[in-house]
Each structure stands twice: as structure tokens, then as C-alpha cells.
PDB file of N, CA and C in Angstrom:
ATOM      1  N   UNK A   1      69.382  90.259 -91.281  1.00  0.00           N
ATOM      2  CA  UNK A   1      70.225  89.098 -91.035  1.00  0.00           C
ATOM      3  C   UNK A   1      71.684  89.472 -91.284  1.00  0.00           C
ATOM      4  N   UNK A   2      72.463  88.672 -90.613  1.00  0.00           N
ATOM      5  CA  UNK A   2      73.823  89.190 -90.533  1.00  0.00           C
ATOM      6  C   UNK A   2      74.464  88.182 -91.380  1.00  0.00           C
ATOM      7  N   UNK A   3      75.762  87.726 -91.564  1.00  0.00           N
ATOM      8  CA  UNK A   3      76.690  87.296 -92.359  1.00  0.00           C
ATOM      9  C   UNK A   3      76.752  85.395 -91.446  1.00  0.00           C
ATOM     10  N   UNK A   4      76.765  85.518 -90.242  1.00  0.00           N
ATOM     11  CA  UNK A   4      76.402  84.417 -88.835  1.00  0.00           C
ATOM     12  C   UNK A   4      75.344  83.382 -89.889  1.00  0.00           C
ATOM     13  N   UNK A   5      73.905  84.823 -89.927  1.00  0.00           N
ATOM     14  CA  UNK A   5      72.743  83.720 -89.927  1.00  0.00           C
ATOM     15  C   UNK A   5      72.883  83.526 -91.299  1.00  0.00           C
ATOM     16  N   UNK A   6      73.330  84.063 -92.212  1.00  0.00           N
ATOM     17  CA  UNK A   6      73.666  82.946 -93.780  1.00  0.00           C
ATOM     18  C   UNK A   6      74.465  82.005 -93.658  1.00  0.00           C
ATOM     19  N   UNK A   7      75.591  81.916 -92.889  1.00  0.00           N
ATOM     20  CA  UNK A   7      76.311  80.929 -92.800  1.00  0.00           C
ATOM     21  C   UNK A   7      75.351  79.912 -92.018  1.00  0.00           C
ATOM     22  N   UNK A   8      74.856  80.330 -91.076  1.00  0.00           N
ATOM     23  CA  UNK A   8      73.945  78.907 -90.434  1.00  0.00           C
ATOM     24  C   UNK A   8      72.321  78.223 -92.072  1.00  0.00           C
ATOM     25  N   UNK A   9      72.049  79.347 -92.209  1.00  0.00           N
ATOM     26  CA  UNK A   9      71.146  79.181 -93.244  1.00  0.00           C
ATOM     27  C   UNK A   9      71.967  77.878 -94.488  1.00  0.00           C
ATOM     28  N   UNK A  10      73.245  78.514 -95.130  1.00  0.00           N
ATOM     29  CA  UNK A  10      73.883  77.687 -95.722  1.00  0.00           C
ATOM     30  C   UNK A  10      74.356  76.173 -95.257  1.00  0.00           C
ATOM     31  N   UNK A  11      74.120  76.266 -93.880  1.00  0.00           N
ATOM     32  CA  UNK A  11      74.701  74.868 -93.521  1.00  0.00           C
ATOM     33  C   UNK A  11      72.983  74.157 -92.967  1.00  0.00           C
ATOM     34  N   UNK A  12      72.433  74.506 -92.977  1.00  0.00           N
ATOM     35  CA  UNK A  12      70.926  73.893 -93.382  1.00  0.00           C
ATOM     36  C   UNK A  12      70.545  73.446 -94.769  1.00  0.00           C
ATOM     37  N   UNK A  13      70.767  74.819 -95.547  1.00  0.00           N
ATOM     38  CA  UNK A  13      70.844  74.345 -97.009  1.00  0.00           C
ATOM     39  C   UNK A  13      71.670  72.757 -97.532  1.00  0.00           C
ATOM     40  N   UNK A  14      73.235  72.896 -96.415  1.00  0.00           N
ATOM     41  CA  UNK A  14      74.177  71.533 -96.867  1.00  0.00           C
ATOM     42  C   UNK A  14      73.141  70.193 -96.440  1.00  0.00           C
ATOM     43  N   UNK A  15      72.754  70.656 -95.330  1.00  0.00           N
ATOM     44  CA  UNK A  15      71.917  69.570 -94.632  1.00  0.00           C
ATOM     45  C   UNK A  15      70.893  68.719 -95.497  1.00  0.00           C
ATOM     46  N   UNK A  16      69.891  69.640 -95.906  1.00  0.00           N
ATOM     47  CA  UNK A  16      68.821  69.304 -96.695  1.00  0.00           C
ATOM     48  C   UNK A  16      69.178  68.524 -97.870  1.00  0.00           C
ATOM     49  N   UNK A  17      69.975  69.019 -98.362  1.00  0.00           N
ATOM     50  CA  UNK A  17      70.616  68.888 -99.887  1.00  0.00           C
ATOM     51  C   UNK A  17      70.831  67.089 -99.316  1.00  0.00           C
ATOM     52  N   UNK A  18      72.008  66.896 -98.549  1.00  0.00           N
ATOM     53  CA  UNK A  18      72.012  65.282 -97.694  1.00  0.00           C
ATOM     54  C   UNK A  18      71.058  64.644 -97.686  1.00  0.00           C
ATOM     55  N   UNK A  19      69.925  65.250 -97.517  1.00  0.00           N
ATOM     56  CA  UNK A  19      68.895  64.196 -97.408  1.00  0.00           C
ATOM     57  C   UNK A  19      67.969  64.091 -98.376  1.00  0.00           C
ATOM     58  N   UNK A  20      67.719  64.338 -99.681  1.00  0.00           N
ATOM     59  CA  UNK A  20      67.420  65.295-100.677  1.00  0.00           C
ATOM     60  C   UNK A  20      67.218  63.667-101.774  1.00  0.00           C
ATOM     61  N   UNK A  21      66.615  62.778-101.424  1.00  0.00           N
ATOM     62  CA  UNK A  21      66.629  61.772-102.465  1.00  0.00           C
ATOM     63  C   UNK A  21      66.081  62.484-103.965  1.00  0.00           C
ATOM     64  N   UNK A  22      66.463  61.317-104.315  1.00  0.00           N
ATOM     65  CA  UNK A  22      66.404  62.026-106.426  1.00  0.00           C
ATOM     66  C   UNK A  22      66.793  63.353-106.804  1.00  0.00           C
ATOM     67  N   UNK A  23      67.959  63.463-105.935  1.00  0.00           N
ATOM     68  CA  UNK A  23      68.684  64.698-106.640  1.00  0.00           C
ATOM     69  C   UNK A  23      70.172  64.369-107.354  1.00  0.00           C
ATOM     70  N   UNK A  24      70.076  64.505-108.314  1.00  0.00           N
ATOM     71  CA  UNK A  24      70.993  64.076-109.031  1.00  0.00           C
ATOM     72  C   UNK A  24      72.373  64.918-108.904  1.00  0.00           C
ATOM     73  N   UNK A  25      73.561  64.526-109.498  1.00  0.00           N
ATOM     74  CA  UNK A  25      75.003  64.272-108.930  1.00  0.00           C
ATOM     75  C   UNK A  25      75.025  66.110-109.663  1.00  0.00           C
ATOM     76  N   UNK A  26      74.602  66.446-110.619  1.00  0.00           N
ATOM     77  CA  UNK A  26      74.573  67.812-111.570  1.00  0.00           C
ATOM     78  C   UNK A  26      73.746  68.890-110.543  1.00  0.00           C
ATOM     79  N   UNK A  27      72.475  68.402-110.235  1.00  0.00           N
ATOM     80  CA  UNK A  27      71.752  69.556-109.427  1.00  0.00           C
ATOM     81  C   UNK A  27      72.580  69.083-107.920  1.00  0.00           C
ATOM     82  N   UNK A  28      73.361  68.423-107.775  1.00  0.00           N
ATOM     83  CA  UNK A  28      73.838  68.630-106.481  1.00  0.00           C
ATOM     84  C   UNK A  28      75.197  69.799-106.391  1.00  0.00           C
ATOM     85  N   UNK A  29      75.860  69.472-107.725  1.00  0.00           N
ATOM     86  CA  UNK A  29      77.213  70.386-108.276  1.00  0.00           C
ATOM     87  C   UNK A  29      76.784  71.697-108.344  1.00  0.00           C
ATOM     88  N   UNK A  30      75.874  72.217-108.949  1.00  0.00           N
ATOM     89  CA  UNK A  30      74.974  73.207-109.039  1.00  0.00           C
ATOM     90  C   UNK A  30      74.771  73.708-107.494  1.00  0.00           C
ATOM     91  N   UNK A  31      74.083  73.394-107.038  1.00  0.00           N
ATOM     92  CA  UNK A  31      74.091  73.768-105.430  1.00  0.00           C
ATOM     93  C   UNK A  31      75.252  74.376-104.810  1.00  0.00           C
ATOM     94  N   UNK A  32      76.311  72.944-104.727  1.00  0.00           N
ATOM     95  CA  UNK A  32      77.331  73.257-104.653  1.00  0.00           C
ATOM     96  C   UNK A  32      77.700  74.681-104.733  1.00  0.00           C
ATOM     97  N   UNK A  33      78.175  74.901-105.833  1.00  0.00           N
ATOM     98  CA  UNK A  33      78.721  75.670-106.824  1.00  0.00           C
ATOM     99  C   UNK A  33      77.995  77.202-106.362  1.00  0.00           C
ATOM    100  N   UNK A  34      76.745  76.948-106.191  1.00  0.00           N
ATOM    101  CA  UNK A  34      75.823  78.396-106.198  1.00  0.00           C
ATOM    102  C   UNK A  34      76.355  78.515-104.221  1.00  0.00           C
ATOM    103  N   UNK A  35      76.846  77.613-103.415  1.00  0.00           N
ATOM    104  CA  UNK A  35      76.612  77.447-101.922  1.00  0.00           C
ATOM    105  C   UNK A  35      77.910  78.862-101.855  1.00  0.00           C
ATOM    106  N   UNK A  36      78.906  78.066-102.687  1.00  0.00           N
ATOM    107  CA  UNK A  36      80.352  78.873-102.996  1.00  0.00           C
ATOM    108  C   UNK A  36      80.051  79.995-102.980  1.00  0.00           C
ATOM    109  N   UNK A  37      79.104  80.454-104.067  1.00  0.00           N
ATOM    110  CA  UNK A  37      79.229  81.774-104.299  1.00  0.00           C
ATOM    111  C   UNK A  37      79.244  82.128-103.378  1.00  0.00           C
ATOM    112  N   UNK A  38      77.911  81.865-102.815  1.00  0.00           N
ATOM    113  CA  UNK A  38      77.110  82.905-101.598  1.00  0.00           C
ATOM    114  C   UNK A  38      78.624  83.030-100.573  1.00  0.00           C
ATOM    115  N   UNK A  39      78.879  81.958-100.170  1.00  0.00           N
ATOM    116  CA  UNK A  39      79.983  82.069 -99.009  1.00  0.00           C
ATOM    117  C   UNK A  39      80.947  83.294 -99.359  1.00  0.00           C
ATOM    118  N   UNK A  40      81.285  83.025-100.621  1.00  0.00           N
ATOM    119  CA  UNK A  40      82.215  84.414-101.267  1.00  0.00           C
ATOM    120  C   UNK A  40      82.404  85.172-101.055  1.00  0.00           C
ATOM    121  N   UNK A  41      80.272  85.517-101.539  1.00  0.00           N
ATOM    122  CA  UNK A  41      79.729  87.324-101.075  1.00  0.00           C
ATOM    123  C   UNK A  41      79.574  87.593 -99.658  1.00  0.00           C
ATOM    124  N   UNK A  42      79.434  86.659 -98.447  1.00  0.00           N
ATOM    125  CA  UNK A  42      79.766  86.972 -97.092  1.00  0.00           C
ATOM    126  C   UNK A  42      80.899  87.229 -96.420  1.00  0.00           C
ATOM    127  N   UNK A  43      81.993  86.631 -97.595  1.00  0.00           N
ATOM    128  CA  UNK A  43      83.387  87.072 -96.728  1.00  0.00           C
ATOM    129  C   UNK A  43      83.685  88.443 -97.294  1.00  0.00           C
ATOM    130  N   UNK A  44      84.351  89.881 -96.437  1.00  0.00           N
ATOM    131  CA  UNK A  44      84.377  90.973 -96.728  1.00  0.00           C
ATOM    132  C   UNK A  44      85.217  90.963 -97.751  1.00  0.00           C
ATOM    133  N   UNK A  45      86.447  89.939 -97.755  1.00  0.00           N
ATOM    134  CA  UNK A  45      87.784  90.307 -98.744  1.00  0.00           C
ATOM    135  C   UNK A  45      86.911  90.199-100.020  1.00  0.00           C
ATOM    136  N   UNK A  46      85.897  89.119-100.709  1.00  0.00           N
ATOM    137  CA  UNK A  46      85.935  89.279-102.401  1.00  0.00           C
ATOM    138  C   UNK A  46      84.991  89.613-103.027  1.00  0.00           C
ATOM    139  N   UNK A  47      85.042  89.805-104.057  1.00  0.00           N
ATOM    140  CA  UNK A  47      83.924  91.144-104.636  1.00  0.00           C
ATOM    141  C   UNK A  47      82.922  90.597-104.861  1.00  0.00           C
ATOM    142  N   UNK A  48      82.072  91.450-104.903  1.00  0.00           N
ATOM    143  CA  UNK A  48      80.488  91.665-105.096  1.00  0.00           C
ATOM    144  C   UNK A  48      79.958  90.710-106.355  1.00  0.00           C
ATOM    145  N   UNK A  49      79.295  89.776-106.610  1.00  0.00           N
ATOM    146  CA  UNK A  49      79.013  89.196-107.702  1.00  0.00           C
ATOM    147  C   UNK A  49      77.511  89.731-107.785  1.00  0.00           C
ATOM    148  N   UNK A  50      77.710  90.894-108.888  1.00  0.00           N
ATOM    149  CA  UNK A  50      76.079  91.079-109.459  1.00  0.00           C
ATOM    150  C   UNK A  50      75.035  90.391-109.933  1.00  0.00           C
ATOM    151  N   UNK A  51      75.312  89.271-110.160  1.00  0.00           N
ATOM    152  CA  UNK A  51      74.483  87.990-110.573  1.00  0.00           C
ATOM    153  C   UNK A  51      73.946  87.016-109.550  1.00  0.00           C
ATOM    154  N   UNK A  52      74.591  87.094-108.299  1.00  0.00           N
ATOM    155  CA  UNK A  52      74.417  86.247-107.038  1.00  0.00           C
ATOM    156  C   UNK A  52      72.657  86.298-107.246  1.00  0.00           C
ATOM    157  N   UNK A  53      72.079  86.970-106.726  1.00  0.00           N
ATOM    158  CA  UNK A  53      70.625  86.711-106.851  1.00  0.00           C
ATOM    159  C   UNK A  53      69.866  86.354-108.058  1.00  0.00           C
ATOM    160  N   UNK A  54      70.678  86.356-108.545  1.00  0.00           N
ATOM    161  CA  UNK A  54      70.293  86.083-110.141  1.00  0.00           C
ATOM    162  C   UNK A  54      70.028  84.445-110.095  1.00  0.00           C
ATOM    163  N   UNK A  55      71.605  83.526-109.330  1.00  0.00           N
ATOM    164  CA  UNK A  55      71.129  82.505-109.327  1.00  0.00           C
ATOM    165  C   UNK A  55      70.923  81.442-108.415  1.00  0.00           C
ATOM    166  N   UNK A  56      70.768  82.415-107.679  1.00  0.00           N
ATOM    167  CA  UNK A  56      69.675  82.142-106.326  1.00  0.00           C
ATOM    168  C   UNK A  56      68.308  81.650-106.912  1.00  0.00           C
ATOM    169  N   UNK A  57      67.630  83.106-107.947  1.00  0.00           N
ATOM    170  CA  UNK A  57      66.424  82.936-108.236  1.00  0.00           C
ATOM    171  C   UNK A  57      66.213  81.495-109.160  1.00  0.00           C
ATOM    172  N   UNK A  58      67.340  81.474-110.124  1.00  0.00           N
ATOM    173  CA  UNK A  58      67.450  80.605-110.803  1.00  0.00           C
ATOM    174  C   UNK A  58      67.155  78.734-110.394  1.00  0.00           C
ATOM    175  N   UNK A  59      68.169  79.025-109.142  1.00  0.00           N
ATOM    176  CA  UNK A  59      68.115  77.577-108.269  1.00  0.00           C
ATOM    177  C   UNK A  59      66.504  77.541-107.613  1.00  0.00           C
ATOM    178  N   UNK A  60      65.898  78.088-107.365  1.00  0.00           N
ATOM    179  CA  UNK A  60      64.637  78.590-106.909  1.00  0.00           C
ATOM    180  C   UNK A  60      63.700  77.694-108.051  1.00  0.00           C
ATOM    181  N   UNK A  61      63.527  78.458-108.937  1.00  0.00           N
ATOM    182  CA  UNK A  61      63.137  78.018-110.301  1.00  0.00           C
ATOM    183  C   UNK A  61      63.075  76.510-110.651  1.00  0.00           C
ATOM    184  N   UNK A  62      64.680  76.316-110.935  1.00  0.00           N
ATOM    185  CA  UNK A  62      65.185  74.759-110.961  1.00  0.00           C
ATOM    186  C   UNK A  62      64.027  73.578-110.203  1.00  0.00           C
ATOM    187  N   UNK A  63      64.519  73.796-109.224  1.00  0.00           N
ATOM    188  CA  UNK A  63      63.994  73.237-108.019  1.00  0.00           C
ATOM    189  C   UNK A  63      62.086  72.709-107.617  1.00  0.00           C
ATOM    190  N   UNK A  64      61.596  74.273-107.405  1.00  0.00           N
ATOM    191  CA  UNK A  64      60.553  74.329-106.853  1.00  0.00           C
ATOM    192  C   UNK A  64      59.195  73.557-106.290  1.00  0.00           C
ATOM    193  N   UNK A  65      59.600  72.357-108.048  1.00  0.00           N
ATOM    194  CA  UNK A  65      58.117  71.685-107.539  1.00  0.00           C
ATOM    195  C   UNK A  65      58.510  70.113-107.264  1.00  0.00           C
ATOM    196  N   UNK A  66      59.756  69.740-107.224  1.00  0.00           N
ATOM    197  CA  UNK A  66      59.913  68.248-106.781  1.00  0.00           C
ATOM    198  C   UNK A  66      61.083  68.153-105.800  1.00  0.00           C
ATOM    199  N   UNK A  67      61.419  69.666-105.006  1.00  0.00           N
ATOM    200  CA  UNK A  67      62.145  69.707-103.867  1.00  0.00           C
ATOM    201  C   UNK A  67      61.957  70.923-103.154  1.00  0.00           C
ATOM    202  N   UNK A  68      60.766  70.785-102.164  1.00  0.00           N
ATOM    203  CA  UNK A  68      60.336  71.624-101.911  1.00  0.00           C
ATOM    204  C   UNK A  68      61.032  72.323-100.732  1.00  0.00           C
ATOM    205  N   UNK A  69      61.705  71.069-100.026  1.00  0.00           N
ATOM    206  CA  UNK A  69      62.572  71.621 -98.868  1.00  0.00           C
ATOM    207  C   UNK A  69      63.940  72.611 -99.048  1.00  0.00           C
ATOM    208  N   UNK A  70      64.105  72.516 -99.890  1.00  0.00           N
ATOM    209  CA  UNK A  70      65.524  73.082-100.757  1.00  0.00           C
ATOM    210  C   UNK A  70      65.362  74.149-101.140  1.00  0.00           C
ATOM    211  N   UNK A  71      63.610  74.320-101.729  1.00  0.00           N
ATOM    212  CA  UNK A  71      63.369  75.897-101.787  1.00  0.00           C
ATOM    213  C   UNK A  71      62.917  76.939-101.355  1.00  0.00           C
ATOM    214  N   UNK A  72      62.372  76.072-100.086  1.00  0.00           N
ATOM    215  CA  UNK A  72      62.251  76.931 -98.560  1.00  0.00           C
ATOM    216  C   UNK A  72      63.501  77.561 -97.847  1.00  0.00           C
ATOM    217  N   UNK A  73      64.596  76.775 -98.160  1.00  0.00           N
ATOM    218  CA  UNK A  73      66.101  77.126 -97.367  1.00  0.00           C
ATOM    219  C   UNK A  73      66.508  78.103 -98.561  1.00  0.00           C
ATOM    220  N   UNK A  74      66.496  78.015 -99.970  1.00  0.00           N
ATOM    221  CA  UNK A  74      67.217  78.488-100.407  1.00  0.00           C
ATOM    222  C   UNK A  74      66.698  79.998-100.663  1.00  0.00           C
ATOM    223  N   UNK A  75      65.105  80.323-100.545  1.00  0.00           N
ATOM    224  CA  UNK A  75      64.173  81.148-100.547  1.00  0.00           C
ATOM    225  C   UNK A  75      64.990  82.140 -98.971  1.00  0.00           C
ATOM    226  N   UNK A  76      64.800  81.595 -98.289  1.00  0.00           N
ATOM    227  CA  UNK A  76      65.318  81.888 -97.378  1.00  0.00           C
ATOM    228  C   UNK A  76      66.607  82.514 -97.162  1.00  0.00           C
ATOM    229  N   UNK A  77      67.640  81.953 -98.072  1.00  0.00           N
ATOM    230  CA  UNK A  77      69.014  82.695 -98.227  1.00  0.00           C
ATOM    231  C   UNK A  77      68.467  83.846 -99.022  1.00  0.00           C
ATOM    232  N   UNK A  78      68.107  84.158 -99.802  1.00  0.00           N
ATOM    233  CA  UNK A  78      67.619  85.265-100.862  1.00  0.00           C
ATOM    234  C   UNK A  78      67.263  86.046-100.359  1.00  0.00           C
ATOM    235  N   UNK A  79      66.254  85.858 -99.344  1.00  0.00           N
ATOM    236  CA  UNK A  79      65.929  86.798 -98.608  1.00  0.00           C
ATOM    237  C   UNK A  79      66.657  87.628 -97.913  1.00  0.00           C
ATOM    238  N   UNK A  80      67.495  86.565 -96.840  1.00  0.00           N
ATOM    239  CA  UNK A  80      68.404  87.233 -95.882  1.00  0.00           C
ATOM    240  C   UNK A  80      69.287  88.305 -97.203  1.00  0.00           C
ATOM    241  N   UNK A  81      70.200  87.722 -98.238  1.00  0.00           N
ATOM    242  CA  UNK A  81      71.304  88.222 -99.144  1.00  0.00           C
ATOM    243  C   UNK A  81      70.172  89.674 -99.506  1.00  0.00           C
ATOM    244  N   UNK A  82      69.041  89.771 -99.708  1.00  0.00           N
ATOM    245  CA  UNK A  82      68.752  91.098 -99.812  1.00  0.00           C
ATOM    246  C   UNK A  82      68.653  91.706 -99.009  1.00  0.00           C
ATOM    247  N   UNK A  83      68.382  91.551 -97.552  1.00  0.00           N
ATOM    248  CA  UNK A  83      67.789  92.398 -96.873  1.00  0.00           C
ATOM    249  C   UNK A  83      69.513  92.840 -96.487  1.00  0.00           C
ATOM    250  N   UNK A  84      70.489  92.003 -96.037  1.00  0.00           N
ATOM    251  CA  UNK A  84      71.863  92.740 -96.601  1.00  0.00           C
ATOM    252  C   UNK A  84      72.446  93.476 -97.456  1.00  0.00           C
ATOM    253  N   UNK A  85      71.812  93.718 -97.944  1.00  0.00           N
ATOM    254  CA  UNK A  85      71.681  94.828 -99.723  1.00  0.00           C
ATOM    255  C   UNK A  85      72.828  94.025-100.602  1.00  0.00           C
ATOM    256  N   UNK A  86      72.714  92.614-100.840  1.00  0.00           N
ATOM    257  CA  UNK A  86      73.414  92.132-102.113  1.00  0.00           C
ATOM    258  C   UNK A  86      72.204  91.951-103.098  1.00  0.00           C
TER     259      UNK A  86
END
């Protein structure tokens, strides 16, 4: 996957998150916040964050068993961000 299909992946991720009842205003900031990173590590200018998958896995975790759609997309970014070697 290229830098294209995370950005489309991430704007699925925004999507879901929208429709995402009982997610509270903190796990939405969180998202947020983790969406940033990723965008970060796709633009060439800023550096490498060694932790990025770290809380990917983390949001993964968070998540898993009372938003399941969120951790299909976000499973999904993880994937792509490795097979890019981040």
C-alpha cells in the first residue's frame, strides 16, 4: 500500500468514527490524535515516530470488543503502515 491508500483508509477511519454511537468525546480525541500521527508519518518532510505502531496496537486494544468497525479500519491502517516498513 502506498501513502494514497492510507490516506483513503484514514478518511474511512474519519467516517466510521462519525457514525460510531457511544463513543465518547476522550476515545474520540484519542483517535483524533493517533489519525495525526499517522498523517505525519505519510508526509515525507517529518520524522519517523517509533511508537506509531505502538499506538495503533494500542487503539486496537482500546477498542476491540464494543467497536468493532473501528477495529477493522484501524487493523487495516497497521497493516498497510507495516507493509510500508513503518
Amino acid at each position: 500500500m502506498n501513502d494514497e491508500d492510507v490516506t483513503e483508509l484514514l478518511d474511512e477511519l474519519r467516517a466510521t468514527i462519525a457514525q460510531s454511537e457511544g463513543l465518547g468525546d476522550d476515545d474520540r480525541d484519542r483517535l483524533a490524535t493517533l489519525i495525526g500521527r499517522i498523517e505525519s508519518e505519510v508526509d515525507e518532510d517529518e520524522d519517523d515516530d517509533p511508537n506509531l505502531l505502538d499506538h495503533v496496537s494500542d487503539a486496537i486494544g482500546r477498542f476491540e470488543t464494543e467497536h468493532v468497525d473501528l477495529v477493522a479500519t484501524i487493523n487495516r491502517i497497521a497493516n498497510a503502515l507495516s507493509a510500508g516498513g513503518i
